[in-house]
C-alpha atoms as a PDB file:
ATOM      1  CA  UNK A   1      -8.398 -19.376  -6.010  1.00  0.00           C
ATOM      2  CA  UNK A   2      -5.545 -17.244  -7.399  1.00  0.00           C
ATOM      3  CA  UNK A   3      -2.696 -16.391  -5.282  1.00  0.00           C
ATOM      4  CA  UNK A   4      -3.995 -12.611  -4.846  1.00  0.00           C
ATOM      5  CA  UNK A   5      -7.662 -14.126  -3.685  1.00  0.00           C
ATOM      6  CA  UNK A   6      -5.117 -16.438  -1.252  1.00  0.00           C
ATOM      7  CA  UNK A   7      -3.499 -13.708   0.468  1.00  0.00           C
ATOM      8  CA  UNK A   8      -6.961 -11.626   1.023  1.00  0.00           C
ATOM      9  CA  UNK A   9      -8.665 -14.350   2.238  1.00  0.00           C
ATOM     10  CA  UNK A  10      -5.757 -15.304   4.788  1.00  0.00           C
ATOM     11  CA  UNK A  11      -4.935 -13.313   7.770  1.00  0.00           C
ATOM     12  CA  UNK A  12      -1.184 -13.222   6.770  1.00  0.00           C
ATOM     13  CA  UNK A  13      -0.539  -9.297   7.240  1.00  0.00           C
ATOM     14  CA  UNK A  14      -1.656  -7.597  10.361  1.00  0.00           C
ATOM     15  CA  UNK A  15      -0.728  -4.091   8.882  1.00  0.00           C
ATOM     16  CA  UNK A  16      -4.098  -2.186  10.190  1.00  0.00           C
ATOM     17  CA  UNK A  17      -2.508   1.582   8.923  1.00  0.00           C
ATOM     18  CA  UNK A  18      -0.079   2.242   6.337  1.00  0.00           C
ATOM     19  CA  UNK A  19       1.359   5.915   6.224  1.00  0.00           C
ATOM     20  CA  UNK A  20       4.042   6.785   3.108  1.00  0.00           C
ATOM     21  CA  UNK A  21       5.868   9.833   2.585  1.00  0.00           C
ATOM     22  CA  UNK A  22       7.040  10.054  -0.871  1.00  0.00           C
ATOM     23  CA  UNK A  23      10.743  11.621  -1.016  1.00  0.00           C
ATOM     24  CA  UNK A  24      11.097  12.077  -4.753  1.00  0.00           C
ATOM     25  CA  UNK A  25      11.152  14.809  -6.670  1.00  0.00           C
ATOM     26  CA  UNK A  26       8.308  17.125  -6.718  1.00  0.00           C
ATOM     27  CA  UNK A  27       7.950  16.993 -10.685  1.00  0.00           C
ATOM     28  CA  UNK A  28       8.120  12.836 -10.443  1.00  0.00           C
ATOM     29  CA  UNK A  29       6.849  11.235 -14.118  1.00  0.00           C
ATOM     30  CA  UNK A  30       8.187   8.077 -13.680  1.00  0.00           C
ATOM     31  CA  UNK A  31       5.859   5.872 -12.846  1.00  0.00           C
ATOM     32  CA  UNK A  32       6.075   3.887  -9.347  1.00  0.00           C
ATOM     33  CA  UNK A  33       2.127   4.779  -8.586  1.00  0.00           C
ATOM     34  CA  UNK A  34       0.319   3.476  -5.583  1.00  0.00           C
ATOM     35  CA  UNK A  35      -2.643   1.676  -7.163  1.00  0.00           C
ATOM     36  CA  UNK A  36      -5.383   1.537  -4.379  1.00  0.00           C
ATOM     37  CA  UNK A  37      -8.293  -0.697  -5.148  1.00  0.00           C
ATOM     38  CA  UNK A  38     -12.081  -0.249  -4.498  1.00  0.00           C
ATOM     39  CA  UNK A  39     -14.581  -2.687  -3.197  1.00  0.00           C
ATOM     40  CA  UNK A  40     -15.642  -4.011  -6.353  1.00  0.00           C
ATOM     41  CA  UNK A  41     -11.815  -4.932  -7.413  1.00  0.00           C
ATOM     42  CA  UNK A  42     -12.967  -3.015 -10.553  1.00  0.00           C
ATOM     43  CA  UNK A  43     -12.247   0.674  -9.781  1.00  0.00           C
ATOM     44  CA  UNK A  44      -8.810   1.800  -8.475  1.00  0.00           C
ATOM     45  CA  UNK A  45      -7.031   5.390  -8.240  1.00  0.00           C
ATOM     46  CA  UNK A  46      -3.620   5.849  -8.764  1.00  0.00           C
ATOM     47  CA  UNK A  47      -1.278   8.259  -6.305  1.00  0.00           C
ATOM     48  CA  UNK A  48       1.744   9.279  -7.888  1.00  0.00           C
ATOM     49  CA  UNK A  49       4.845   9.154  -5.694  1.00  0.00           C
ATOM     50  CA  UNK A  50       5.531  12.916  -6.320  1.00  0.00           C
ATOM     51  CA  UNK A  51       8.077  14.627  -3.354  1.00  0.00           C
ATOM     52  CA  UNK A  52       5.958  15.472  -0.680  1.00  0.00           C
ATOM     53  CA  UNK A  53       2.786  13.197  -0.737  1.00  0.00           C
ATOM     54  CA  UNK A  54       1.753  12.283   2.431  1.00  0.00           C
ATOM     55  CA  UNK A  55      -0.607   9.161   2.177  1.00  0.00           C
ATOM     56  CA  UNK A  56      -2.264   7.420   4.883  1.00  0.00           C
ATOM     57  CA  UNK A  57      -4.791   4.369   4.941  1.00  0.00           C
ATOM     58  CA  UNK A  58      -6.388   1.479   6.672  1.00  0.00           C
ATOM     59  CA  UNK A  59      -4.166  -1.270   4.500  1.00  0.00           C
ATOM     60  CA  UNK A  60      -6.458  -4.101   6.289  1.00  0.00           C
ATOM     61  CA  UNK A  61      -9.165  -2.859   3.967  1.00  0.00           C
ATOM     62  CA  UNK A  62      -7.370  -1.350   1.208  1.00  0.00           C
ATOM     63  CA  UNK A  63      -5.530  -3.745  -1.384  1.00  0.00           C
ATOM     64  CA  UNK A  64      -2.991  -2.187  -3.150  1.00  0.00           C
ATOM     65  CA  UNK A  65       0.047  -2.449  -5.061  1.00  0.00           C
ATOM     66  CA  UNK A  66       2.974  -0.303  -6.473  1.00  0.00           C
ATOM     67  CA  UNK A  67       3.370  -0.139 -10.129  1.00  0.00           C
ATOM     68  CA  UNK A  68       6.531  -0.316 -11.935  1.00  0.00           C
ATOM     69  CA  UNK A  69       8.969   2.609 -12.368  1.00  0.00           C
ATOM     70  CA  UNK A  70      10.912   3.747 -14.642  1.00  0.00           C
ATOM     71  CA  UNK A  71      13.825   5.176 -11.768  1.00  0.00           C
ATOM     72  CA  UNK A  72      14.474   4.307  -8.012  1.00  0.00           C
ATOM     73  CA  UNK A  73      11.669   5.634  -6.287  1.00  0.00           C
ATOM     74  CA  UNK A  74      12.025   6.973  -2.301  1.00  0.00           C
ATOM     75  CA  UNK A  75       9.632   7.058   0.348  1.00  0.00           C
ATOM     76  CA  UNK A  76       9.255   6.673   4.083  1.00  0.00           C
ATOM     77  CA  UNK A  77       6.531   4.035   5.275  1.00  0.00           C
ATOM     78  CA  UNK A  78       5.498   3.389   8.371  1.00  0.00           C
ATOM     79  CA  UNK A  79       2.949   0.221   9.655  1.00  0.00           C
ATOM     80  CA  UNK A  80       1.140  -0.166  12.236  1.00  0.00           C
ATOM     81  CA  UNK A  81       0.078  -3.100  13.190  1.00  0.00           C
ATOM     82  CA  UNK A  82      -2.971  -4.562  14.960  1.00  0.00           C
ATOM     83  CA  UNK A  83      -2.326  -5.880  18.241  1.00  0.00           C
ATOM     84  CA  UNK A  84      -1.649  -9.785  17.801  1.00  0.00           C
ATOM     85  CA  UNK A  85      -2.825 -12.437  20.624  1.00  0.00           C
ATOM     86  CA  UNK A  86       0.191 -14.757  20.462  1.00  0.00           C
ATOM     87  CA  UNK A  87      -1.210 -16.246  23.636  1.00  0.00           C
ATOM     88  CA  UNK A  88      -1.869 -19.923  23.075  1.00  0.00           C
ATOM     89  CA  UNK A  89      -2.869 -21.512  26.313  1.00  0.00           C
END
């Protein structure tokens, strides 16, 4: 098992929404997409960061990954996280 089959078979992240609010400019070309994959680790669609993008998803079901770009890229993300039981009696 790969390192990417590792970390979705583990539990490691306990991100249940991620919410991203890109900040650059409206007419953004370079690169920096948000590559969301499908089921099937085949398919995936590609948001680009352009100013204004508001994206929200369930990031306990969606992998995903940010390409390269070719300039800083801005955006405000927000997680929220599943509640954790850190209660080990």
């Amino acid at each position: 098992m790969g390192l990417l089959g590792w970390l979705r078979s583990s539990d490691y992240r306990y991100r249940a929404v991620t919410i991203i609010l890109y900040l650059n400019d409206p007419e953004w070309n370079s690169g920096g997409n948000l590559r969301c994959f499908g089921e099937d680790d085949t398919s995936s669609i590609d948001v680009n960061p352009t100013g204004g993008t508001l994206i929200i998803f369930d990031s306990s079901k969606i992998e995903h990954q940010v390409l390269p770009s070719l300039m800083d890229r801005y955006a405000l993300t927000l997680w929220i996280n599943e509640a954790v039981n850190t209660n080990h009696c």
